[in-house]
Protein backbone atom coordinates (compact mmCIF):
# COMPACT_ATOMS: atom_id res chain seq x y z
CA UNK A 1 144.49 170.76 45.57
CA UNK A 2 141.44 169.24 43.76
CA UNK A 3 141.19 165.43 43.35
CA UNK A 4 142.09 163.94 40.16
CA UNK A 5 140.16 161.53 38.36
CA UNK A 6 141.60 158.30 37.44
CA UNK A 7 139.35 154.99 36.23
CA UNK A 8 140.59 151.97 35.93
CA UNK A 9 139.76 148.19 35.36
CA UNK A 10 140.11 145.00 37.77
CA UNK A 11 139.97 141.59 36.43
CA UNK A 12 137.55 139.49 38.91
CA UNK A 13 140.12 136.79 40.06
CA UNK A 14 143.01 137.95 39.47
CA UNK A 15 145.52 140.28 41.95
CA UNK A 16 145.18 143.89 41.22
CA UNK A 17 148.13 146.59 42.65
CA UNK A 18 148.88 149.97 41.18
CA UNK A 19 151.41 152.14 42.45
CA UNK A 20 150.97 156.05 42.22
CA UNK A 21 153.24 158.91 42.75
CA UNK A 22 152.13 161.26 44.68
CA UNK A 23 153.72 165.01 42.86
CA UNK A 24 153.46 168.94 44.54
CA UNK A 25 154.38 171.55 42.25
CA UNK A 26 156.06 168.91 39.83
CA UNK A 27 158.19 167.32 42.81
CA UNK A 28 157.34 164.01 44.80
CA UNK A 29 155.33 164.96 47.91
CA UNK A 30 156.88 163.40 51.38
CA UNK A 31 154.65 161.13 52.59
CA UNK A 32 156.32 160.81 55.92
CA UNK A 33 153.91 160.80 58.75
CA UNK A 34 150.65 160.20 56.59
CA UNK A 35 148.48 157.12 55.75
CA UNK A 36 146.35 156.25 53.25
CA UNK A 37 143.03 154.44 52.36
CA UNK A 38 140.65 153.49 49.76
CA UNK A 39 137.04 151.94 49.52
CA UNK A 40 134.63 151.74 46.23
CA UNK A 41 131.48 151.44 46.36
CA UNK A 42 128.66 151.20 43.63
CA UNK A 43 127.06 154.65 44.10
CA UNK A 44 128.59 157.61 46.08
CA UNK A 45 125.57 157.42 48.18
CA UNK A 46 125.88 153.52 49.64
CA UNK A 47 126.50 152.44 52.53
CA UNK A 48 128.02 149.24 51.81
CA UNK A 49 131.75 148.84 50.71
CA UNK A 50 132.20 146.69 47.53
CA UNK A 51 135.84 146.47 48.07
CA UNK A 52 138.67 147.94 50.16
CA UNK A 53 141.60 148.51 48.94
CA UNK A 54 145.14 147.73 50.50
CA UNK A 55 146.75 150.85 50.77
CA UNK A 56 150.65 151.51 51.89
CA UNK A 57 153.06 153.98 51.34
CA UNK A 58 155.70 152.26 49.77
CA UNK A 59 158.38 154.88 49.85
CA UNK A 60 157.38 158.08 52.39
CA UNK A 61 160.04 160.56 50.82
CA UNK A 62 159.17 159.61 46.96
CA UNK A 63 155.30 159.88 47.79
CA UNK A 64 154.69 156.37 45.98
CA UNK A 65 151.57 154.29 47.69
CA UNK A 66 150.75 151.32 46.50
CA UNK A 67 147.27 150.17 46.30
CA UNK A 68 146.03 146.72 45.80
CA UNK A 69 144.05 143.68 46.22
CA UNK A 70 144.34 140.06 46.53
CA UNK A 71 142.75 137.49 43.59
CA UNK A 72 140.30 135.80 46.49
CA UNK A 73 139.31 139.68 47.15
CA UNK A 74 138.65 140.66 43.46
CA UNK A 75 136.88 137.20 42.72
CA UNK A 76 134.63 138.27 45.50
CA UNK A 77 133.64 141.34 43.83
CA UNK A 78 130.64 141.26 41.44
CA UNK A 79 130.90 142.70 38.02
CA UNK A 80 129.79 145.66 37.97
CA UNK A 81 130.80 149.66 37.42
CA UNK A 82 131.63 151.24 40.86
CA UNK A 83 132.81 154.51 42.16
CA UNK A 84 136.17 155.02 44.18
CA UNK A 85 138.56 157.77 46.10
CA UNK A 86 141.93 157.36 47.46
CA UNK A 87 142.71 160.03 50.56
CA UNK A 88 145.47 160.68 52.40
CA UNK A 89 145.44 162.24 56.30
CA UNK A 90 148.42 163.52 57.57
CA UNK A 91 149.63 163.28 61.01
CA UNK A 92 147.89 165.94 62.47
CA UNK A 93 144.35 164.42 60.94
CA UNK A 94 143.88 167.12 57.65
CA UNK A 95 142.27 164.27 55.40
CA UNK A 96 143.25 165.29 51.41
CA UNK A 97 141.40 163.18 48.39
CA UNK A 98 143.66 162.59 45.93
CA UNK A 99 142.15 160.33 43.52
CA UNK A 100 138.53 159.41 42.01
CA UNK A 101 136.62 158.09 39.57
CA UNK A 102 135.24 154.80 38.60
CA UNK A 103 136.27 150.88 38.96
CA UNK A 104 134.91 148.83 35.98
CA UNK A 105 135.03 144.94 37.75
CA UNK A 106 135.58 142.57 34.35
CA UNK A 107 133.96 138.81 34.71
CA UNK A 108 136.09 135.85 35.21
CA UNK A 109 135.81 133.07 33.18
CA UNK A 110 138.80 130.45 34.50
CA UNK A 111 137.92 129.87 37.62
């Protein structure tokens, strides 16, 4: 299965969580027994993390994860464009990428 591509926008400051379905020939994948994680960074190539995402899985037999982070985590981010992935590795350590694409990090003005 070949990653999809998903961007998205996080407001610097503020608490960011999206929740995703994971879906396998149109039917909600169980999740049981896997984990999940998630890092973007501002070129594929870096070697520093920008931000790390929370990841669970919020409901194993549905395949919904959640993914988020907290408004002292975002405000720490600059703003900036940056890549991402989301993967998932099963219990017997096959690592799948479900999701990438890019994070646009908006400015924050209250603060």
């Amino acid at each position: 299965m070949a990653a999809g591509t998903y961007n998205f926008i996080i407001d610097q400051g503020a608490t960011f969580t999206r929740q995703l379905t994971v879906k396998e020939n149109g039917s909600a994948m169980d999740l049981t027994g896997y984990s999940v994680a998630s890092k973007m960074r501002s070129t594929h190539d870096s070697s520093t993390v920008a931000g790390t995402f929370t990841c669970t899985i919020s409901n194993a037999s549905g395949g919904i994860i959640t993914i988020s982070m907290s408004s002292s985590t975002t405000a720490a981010i600059e703003e900036a464009i940056y890549v991402y992935d989301l993967e998932i590795t099963s219990g017997s350590s096959i690592v799948t990428r479900l999701l990438q694409g890019e994070v646009t990090v908006n400015p924050e003005v209250t603060r």
